[in-house]
Protein backbone atom coordinates (compact mmCIF):
# COMPACT_ATOMS: atom_id res chain seq x y z
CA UNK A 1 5.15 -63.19 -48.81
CA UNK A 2 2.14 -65.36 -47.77
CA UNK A 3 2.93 -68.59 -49.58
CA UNK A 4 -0.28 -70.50 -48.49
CA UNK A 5 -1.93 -67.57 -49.67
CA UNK A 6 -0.31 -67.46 -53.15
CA UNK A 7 -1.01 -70.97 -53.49
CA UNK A 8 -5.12 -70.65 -52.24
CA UNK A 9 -5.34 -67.80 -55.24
CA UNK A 10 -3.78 -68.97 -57.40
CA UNK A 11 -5.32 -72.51 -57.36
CA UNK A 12 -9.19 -70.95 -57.15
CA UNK A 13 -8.45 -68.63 -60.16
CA UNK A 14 -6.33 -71.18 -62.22
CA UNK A 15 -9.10 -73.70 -61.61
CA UNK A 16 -12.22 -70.94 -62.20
CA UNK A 17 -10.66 -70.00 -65.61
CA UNK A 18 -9.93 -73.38 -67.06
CA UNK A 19 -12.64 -73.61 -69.89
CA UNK A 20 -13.72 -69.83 -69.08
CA UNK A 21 -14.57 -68.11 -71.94
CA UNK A 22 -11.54 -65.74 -71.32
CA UNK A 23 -9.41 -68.83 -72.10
CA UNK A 24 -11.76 -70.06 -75.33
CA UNK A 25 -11.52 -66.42 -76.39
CA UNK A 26 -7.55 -67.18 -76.40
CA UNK A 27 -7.63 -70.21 -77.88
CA UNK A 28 -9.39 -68.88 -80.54
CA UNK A 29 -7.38 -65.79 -81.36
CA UNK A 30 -3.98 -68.16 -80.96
CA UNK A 31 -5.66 -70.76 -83.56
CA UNK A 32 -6.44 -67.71 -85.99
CA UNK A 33 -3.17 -65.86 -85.52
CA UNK A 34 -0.65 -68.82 -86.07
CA UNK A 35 2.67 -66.83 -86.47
CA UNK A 36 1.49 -64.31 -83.86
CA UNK A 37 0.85 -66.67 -80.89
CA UNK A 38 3.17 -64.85 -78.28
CA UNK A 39 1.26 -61.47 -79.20
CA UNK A 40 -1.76 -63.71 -77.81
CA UNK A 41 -0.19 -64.78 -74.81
CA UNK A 42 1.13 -61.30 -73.73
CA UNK A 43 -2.01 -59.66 -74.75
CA UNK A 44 -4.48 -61.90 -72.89
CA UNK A 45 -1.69 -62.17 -69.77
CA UNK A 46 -1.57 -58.63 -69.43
CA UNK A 47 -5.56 -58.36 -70.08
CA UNK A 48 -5.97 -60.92 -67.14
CA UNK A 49 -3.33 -59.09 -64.90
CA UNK A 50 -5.08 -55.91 -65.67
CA UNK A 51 -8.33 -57.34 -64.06
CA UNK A 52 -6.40 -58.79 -61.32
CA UNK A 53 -5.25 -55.61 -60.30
CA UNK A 54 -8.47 -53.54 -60.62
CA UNK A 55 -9.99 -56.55 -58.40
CA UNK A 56 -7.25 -56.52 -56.06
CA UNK A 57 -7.38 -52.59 -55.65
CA UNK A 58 -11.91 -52.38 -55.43
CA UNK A 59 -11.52 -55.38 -52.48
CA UNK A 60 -9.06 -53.45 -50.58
CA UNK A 61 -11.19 -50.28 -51.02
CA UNK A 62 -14.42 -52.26 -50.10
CA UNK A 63 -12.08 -54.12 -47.89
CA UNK A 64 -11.63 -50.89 -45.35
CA UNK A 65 -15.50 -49.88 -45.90
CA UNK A 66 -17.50 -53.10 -45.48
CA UNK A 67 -17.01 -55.28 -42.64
CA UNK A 68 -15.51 -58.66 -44.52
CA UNK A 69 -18.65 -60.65 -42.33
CA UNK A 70 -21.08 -58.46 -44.39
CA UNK A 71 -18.79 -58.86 -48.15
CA UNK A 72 -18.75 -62.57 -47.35
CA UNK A 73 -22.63 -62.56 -46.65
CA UNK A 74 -23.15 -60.58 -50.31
CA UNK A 75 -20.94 -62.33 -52.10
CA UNK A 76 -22.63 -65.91 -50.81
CA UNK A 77 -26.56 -64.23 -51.46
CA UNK A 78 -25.07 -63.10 -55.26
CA UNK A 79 -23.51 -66.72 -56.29
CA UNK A 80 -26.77 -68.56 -54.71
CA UNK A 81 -29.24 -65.56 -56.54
CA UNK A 82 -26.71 -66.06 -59.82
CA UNK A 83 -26.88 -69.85 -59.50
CA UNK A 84 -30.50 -69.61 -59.49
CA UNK A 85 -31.37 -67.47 -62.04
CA UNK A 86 -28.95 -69.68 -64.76
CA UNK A 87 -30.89 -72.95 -63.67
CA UNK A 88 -34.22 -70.89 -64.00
CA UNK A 89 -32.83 -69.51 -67.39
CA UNK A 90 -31.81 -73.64 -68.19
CA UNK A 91 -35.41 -74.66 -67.55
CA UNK A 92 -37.12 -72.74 -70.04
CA UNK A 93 -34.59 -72.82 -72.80
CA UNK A 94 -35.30 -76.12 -72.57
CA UNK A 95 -39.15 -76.15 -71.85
CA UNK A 96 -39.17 -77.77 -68.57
């Protein structure tokens, strides 16, 4: 096993999903469902593993058709378009 790639992944998505609203979602169910807090955990663990997987297997597919250079590229163009369009959306919520 890669170790220093374990550790990469699993310190990017740890850090992405702190304050998500995957984990708000959880923390809200938990506080609801007092007595039933390990059916929370193993329900939103195996939610999160479930789109872990389906992620893992659509980059491997993409992986072997697009040339990483070219998924790298796309992915950078999407965050900065993404980026963007929530500032442009922050503006006029706010009238500036």
């Amino acid at each position: 096993m890669d170790w220093k790639l374990f550790a990469a992944t699993f310190t990017t998505i740890f850090l992405a999903e702190l304050g998500d609203k995957t984990q708000l979602a959880t923390f809200a169910a938990a506080a609801s469902s007092s007595s039933r807090r390990f059916a929370v955990f193993l329900g939103s663990a195996a939610a999160l593993v479930a789109c872990s997987a389906l992620a893992v297997v659509a980059g491997a597919a993409l992986g072997k058709a697009v040339p990483l250079h070219w998924l790298e590229r796309v992915g950078g163009v999407l965050l900065i378009a993404l980026g963007a369009w929530t500032l442009w959306r922050s503006w006029n919520a706010n009238g500036v």
